[in-house]
C-alpha atoms as a PDB file:
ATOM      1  CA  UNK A   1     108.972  88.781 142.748  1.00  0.00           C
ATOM      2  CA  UNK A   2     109.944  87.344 139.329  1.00  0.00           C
ATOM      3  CA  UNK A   3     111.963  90.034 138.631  1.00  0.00           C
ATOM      4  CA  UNK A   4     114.262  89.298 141.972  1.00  0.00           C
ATOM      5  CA  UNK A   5     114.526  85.980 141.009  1.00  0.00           C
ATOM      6  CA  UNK A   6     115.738  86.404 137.389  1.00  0.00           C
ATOM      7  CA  UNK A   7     117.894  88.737 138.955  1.00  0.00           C
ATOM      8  CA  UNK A   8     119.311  86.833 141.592  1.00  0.00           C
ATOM      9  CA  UNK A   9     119.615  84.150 138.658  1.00  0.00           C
ATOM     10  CA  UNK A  10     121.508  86.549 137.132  1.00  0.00           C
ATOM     11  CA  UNK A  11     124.146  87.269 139.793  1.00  0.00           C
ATOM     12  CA  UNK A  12     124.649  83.626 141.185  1.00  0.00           C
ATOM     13  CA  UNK A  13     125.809  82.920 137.308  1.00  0.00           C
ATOM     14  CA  UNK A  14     128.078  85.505 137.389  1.00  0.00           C
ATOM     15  CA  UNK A  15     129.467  84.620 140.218  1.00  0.00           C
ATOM     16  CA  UNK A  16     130.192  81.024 139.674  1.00  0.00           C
ATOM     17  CA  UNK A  17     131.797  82.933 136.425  1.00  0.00           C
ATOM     18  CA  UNK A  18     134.170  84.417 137.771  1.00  0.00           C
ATOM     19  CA  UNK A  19     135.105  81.833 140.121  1.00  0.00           C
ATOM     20  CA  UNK A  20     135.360  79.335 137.315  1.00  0.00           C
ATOM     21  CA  UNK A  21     137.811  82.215 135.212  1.00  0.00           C
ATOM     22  CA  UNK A  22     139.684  82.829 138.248  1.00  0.00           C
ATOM     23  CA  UNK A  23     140.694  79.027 138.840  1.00  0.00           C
ATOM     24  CA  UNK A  24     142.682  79.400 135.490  1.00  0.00           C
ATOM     25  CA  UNK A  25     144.604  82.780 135.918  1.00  0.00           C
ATOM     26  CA  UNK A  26     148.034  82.663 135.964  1.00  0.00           C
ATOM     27  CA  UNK A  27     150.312  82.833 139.110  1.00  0.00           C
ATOM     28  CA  UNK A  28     152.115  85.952 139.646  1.00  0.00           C
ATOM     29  CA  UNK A  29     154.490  86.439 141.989  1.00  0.00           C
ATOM     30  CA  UNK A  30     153.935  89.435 144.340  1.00  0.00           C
ATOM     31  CA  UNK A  31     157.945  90.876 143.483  1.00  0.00           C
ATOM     32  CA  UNK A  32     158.989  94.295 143.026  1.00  0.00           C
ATOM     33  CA  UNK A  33     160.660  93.280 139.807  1.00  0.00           C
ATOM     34  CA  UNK A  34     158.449  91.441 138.703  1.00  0.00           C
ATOM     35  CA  UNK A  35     155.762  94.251 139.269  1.00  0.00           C
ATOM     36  CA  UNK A  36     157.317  96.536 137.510  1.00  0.00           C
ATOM     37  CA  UNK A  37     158.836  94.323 134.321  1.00  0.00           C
ATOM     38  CA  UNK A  38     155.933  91.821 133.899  1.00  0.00           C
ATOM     39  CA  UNK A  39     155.222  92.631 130.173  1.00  0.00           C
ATOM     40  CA  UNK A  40     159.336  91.666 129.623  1.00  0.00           C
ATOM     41  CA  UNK A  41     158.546  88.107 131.498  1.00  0.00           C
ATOM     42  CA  UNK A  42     157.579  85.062 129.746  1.00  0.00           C
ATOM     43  CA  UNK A  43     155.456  82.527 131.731  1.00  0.00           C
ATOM     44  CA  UNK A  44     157.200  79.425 131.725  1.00  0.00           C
ATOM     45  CA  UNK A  45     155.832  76.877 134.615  1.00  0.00           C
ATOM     46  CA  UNK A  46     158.714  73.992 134.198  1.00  0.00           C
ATOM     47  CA  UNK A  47     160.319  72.076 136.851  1.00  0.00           C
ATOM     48  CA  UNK A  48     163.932  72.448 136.975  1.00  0.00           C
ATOM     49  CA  UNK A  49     167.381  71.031 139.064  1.00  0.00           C
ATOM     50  CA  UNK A  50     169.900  72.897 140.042  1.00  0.00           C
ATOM     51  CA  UNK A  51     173.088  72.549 138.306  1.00  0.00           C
ATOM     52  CA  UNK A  52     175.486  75.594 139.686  1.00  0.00           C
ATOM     53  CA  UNK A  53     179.715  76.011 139.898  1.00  0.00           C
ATOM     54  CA  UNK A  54     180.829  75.272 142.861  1.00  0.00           C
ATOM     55  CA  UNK A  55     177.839  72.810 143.591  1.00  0.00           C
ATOM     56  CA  UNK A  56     175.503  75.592 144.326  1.00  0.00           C
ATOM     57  CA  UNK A  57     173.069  78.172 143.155  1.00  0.00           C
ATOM     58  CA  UNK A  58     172.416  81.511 144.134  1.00  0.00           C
ATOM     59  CA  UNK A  59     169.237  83.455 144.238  1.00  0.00           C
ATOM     60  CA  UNK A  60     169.414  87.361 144.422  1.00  0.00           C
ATOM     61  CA  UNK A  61     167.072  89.849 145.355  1.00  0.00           C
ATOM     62  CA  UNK A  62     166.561  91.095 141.070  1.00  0.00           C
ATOM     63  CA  UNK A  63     168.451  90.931 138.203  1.00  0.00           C
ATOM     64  CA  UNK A  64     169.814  94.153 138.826  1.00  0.00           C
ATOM     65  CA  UNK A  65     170.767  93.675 142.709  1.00  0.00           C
ATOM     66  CA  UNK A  66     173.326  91.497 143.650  1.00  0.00           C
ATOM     67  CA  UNK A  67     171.702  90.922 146.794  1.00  0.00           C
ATOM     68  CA  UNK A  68     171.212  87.284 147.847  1.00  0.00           C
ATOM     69  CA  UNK A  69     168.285  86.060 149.159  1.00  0.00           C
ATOM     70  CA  UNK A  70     168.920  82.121 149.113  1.00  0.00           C
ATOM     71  CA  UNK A  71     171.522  79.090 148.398  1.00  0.00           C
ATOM     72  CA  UNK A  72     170.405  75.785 146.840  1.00  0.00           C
ATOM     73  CA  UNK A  73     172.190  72.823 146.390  1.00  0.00           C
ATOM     74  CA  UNK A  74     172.899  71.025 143.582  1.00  0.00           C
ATOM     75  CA  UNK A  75     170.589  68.866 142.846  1.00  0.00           C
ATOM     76  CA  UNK A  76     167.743  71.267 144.282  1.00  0.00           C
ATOM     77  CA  UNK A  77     164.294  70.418 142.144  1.00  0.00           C
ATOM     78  CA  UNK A  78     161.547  74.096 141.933  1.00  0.00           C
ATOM     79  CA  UNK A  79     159.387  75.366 139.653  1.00  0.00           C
ATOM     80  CA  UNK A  80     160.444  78.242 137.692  1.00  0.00           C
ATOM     81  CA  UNK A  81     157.252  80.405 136.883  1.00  0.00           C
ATOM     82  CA  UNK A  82     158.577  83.480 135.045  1.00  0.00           C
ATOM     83  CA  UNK A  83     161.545  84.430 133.286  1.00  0.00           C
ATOM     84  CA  UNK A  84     163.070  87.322 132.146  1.00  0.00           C
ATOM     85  CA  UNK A  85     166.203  88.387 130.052  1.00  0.00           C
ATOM     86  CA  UNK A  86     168.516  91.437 131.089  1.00  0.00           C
ATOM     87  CA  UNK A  87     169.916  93.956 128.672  1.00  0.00           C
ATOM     88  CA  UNK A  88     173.439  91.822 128.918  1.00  0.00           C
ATOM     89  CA  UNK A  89     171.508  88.446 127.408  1.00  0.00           C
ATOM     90  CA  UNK A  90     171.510  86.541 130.538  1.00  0.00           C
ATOM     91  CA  UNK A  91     167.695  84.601 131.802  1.00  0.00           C
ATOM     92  CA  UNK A  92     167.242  85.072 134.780  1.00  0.00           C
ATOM     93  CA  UNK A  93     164.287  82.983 136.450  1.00  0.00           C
ATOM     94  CA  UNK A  94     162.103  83.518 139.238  1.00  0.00           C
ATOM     95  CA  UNK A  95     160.555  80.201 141.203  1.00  0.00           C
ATOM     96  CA  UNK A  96     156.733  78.949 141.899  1.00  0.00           C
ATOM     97  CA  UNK A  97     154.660  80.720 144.970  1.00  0.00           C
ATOM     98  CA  UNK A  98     155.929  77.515 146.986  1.00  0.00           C
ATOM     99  CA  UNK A  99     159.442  78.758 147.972  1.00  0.00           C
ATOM    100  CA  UNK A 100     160.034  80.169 151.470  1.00  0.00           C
ATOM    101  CA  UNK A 101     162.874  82.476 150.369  1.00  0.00           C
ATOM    102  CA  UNK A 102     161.915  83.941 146.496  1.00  0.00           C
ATOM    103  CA  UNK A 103     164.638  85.254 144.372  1.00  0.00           C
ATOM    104  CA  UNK A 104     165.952  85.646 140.766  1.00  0.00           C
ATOM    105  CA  UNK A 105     168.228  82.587 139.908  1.00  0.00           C
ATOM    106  CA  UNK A 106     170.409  82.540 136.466  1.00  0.00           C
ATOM    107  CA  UNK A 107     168.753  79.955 134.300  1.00  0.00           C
ATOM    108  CA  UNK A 108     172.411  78.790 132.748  1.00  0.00           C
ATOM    109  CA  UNK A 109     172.735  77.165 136.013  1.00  0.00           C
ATOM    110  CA  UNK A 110     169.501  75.576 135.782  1.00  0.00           C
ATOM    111  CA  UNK A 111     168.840  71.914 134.167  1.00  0.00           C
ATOM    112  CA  UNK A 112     164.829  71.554 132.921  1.00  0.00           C
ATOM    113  CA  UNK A 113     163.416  68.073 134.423  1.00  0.00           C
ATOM    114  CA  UNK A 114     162.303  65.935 131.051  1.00  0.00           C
ATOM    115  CA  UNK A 115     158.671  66.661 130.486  1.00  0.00           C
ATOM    116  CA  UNK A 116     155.705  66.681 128.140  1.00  0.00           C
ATOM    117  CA  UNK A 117     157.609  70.005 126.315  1.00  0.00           C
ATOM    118  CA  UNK A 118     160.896  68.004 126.042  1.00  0.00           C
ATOM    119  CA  UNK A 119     159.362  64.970 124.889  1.00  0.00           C
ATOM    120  CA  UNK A 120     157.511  67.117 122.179  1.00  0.00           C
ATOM    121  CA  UNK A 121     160.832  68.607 121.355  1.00  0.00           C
ATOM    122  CA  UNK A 122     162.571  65.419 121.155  1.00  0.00           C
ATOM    123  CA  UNK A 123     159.912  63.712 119.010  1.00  0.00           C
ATOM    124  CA  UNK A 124     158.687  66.462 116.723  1.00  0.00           C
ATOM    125  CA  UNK A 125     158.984  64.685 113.672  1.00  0.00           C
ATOM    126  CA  UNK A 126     156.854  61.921 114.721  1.00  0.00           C
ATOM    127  CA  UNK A 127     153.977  64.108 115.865  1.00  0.00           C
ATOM    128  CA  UNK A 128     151.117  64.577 114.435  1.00  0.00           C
ATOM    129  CA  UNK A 129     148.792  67.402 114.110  1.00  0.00           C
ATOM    130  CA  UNK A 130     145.343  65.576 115.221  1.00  0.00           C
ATOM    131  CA  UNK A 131     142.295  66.431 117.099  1.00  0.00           C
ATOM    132  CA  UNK A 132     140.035  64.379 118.813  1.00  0.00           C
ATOM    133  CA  UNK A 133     137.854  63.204 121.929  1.00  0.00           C
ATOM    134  CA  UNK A 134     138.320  60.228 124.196  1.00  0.00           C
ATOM    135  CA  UNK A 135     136.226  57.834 123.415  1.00  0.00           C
ATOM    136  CA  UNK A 136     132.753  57.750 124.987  1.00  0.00           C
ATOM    137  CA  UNK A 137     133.156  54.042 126.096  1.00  0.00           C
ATOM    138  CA  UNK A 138     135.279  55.176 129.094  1.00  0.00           C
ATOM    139  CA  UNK A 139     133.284  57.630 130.477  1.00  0.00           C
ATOM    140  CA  UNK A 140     132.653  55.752 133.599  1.00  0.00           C
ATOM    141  CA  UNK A 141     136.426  54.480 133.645  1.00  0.00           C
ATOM    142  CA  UNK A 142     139.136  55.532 135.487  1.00  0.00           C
ATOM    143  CA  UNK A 143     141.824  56.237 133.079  1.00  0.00           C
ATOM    144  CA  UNK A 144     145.662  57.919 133.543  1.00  0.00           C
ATOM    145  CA  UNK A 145     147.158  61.342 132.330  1.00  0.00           C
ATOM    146  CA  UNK A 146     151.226  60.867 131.780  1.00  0.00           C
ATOM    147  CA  UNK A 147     153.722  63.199 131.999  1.00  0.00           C
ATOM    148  CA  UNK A 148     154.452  61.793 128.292  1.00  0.00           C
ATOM    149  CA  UNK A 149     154.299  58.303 126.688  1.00  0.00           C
ATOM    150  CA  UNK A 150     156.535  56.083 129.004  1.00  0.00           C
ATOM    151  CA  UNK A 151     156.410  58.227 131.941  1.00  0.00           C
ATOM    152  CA  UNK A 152     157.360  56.928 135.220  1.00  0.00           C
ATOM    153  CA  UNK A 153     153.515  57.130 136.297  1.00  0.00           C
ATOM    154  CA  UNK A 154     150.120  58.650 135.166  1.00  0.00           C
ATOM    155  CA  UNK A 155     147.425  60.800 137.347  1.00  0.00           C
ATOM    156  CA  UNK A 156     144.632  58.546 138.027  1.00  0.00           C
ATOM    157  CA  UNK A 157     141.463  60.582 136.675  1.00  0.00           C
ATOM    158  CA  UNK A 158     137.614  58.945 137.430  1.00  0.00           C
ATOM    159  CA  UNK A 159     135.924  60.055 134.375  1.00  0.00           C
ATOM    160  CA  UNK A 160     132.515  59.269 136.461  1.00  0.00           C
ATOM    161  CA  UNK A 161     133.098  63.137 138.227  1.00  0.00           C
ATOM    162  CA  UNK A 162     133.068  64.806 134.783  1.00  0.00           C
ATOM    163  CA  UNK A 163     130.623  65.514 132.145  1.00  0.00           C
ATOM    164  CA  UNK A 164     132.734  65.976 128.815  1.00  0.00           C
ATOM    165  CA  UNK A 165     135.730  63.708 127.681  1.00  0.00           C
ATOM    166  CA  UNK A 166     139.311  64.680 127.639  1.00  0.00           C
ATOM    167  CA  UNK A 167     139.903  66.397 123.829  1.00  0.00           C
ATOM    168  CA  UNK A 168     143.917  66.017 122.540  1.00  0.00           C
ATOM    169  CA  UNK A 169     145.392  67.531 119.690  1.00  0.00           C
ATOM    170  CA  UNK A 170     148.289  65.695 118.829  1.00  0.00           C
ATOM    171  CA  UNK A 171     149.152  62.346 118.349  1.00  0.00           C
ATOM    172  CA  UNK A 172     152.214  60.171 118.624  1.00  0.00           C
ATOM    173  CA  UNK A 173     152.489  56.184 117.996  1.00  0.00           C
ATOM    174  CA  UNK A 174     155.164  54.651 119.987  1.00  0.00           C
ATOM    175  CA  UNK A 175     157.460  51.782 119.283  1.00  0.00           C
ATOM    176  CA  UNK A 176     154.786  49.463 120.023  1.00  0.00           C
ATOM    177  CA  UNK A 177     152.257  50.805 118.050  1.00  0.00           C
ATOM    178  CA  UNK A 178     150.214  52.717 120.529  1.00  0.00           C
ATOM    179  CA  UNK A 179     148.658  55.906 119.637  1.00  0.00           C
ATOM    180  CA  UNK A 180     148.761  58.447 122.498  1.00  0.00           C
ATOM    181  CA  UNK A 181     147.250  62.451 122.507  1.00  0.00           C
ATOM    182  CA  UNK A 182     148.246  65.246 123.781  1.00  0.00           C
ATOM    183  CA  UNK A 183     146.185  66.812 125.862  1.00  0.00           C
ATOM    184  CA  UNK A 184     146.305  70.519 126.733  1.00  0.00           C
ATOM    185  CA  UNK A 185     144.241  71.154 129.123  1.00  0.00           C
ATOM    186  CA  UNK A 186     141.596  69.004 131.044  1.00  0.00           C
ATOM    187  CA  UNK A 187     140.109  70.287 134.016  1.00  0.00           C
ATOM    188  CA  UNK A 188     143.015  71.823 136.288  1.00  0.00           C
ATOM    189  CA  UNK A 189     145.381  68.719 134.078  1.00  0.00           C
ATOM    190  CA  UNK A 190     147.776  70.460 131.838  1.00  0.00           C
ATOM    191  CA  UNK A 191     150.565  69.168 128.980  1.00  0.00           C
ATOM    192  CA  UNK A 192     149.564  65.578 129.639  1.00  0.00           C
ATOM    193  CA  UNK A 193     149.405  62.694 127.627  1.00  0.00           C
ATOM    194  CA  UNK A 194     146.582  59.788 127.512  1.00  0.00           C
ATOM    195  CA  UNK A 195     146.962  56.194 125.831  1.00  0.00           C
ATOM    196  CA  UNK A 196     144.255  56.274 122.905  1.00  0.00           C
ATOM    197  CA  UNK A 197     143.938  52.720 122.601  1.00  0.00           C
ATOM    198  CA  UNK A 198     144.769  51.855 126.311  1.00  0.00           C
ATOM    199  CA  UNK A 199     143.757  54.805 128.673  1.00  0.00           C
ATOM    200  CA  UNK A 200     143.043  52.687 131.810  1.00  0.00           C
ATOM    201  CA  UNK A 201     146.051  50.747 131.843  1.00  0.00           C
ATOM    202  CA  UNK A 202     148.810  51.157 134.798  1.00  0.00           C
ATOM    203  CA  UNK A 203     152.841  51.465 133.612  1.00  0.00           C
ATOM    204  CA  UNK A 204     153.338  47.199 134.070  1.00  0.00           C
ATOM    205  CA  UNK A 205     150.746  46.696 131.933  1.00  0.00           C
ATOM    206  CA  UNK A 206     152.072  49.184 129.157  1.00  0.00           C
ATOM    207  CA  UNK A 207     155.036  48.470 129.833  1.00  0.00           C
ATOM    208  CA  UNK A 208     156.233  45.162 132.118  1.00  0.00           C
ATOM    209  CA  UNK A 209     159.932  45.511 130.378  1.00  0.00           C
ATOM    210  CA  UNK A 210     160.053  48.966 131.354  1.00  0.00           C
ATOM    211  CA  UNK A 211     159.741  52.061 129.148  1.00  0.00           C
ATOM    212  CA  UNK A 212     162.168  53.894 126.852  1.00  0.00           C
ATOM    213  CA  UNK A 213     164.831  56.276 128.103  1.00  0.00           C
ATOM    214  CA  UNK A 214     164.006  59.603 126.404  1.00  0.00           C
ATOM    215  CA  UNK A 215     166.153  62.523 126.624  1.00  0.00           C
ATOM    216  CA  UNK A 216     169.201  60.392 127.469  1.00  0.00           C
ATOM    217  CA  UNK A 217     171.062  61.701 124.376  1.00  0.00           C
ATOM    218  CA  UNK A 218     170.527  64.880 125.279  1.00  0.00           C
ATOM    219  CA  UNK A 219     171.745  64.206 128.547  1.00  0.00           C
ATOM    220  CA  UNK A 220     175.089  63.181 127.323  1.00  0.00           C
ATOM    221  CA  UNK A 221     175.143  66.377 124.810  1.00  0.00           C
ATOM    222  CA  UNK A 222     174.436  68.573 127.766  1.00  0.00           C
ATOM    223  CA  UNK A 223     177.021  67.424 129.905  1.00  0.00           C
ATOM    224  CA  UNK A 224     179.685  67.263 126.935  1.00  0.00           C
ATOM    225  CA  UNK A 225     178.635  71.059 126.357  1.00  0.00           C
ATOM    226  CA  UNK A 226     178.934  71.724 130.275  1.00  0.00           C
ATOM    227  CA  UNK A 227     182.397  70.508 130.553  1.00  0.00           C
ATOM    228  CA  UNK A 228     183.525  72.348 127.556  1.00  0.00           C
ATOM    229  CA  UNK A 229     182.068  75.225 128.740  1.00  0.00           C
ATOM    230  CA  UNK A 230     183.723  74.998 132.365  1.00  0.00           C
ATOM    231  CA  UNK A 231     186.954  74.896 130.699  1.00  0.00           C
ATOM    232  CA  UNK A 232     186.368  78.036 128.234  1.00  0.00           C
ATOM    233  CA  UNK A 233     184.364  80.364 130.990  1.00  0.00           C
ATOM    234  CA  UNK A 234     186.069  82.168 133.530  1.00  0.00           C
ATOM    235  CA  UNK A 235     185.130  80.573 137.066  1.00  0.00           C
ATOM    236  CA  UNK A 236     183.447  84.561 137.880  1.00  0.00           C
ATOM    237  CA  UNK A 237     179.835  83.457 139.202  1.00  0.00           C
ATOM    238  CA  UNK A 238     177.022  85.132 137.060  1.00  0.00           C
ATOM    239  CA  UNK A 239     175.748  87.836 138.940  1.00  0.00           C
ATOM    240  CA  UNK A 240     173.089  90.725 138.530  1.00  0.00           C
ATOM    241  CA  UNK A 241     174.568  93.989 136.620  1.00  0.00           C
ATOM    242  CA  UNK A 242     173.594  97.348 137.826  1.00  0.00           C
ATOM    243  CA  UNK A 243     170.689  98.551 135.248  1.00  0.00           C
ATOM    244  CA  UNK A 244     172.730 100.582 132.591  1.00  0.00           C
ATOM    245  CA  UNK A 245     170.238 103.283 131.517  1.00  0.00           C
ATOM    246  CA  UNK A 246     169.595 104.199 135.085  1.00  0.00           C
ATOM    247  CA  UNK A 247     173.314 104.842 135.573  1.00  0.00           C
ATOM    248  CA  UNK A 248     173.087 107.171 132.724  1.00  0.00           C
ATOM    249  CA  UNK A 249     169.734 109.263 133.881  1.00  0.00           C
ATOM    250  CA  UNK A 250     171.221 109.064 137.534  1.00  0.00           C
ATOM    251  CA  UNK A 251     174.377 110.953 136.031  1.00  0.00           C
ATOM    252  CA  UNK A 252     172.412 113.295 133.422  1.00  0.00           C
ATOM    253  CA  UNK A 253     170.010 114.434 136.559  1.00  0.00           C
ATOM    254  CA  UNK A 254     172.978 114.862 138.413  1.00  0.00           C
ATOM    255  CA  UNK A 255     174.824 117.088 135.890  1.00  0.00           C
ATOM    256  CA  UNK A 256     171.512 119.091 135.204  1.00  0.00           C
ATOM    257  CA  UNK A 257     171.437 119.975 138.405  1.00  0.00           C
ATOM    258  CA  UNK A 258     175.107 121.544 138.766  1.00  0.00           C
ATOM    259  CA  UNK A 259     174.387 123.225 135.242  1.00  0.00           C
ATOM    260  CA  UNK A 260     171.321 124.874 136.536  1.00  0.00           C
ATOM    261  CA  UNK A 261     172.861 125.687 140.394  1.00  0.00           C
ATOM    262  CA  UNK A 262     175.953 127.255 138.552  1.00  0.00           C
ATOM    263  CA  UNK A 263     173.542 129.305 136.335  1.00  0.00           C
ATOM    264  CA  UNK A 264     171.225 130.187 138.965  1.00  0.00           C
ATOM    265  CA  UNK A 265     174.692 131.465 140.783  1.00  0.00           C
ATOM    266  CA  UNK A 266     175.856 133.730 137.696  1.00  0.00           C
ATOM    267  CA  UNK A 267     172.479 135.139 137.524  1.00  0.00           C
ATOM    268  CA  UNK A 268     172.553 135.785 141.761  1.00  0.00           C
ATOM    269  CA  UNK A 269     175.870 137.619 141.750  1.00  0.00           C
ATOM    270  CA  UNK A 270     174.869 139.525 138.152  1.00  0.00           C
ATOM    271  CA  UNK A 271     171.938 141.039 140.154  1.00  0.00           C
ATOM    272  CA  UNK A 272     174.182 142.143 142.859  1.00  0.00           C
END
């Protein structure tokens, strides 16, 4: 009997296991291309707009058919989970799960929305390299998870549903002297920030003047580039290129083939 229960003990721990591991995998979309060129995809997971010529943006079947599966507006906001860059240089990405009609979309007509990896980018220099726990005092608190320091809003999080504090490691001190750390990961929570020395405070209490406006340089840089790039480009839409080297196997298999017929027809009428 003892033996059933150890190994029934056994089994119920694997299970929960798995189920824990398999809450952290990584989305993959169920695409032919994808299937078959996943190792040449980089995981990305950022929301972006769409920013296209002719105040749209196309979405084709693969980056090698020119197929089109959908039309978004300017202005369109996805999530672009995977990306992947074709023989010619061009990124193509592919969206989240979510969207009805799934296709590849050139990333040069896609904007990224400012987020934890842009504010990092932005503020590198002023980052530091830090690790650390929440303090204990707040484990019964509900505190708030930003998108990054001066963030429209934060994710409420009751710290009374979880055993172990959130751990960051980076840290950034703002203009008013507040340390904040990043926070990886933190229970399903990724690429968040938390307010070290204020955690449970709303935005009008950080901030009752309202926050800074990062990334509004680069805003103005990006649109500068844009319209100098409009003017130098041809208006010819990016679209998917036929796959080179299949082109060239197509025509080698093609030539063996008449090379061995024409052989196999001298040989025939040698016999006879």
């Amino acid at each position: 009997m003892k033996k059933w229960i150890y190994f029934l003990g056994m089994i119920t721990c694997f299970l929960f296991c798995t189920i824990s591991v398999r809450a952290d995998l990584i989305w993959e979309p169920q695409d032919d291309f994808y299937e078959k060129h996943s190792s040449e995809c980089t995981h990305v997971n950022r929301q972006f707009i769409a920013d296209g010529p002719d105040g749209v943006v196309i979405l084709y079947k693969s980056p090698e058919s020119a197929e089109e599966t959908a039309t978004w507006e300017n202005g369109y906001q996805t999530w672009i989970s995977f990306t992947y860059e074709d023989e010619q240089g061009i990124v193509w990405g592919f969206p989240s799960e979510l969207e009805e009609k799934s296709g590849w979309v050139p990333m040069e007509y896609m904007k990224v929305v400012y987020d934890s990896i842009s504010f990092m980018e932005e503020h590198s220099s002023q980052i530091e390299n830090r690790n650390g726990f929440l303090d204990e005092s707040h484990k019964d608190d509900i505190i708030y998870l930003w998108k990054y320091p001066g963030s429209d809003g934060g994710s409420s999080v009751n710290m009374q549903n979880w055993e172990n504090m959130p751990d960051y490691s980076s840290v950034y001190v703002d203009e008013e002297g507040r340390s904040w750390g990043y926070v990886g990961y933190f229970y399903g929570y990724r690429s968040l920030w938390i307010c070290l020395d204020n955690p449970t405070a709303e935005y009008e209490e950080l901030y009752p003047n309202g926050a800074p406006q990062y990334g509004v340089e680069d805003d103005k840089e990006s649109k500068e580039g844009e319209t100098q790039a409009t003017e130098n480009l041809s208006t010819e839409r990016i679209k998917p290129q036929t796959h080179q080297r299949t082109i060239v196997v197509v025509i080698t298999l093609m030539a063996a083939v008449v090379l061995i017929t024409i052989v196999l027809l001298v040989m025939l009428k040698k016999q006879k």
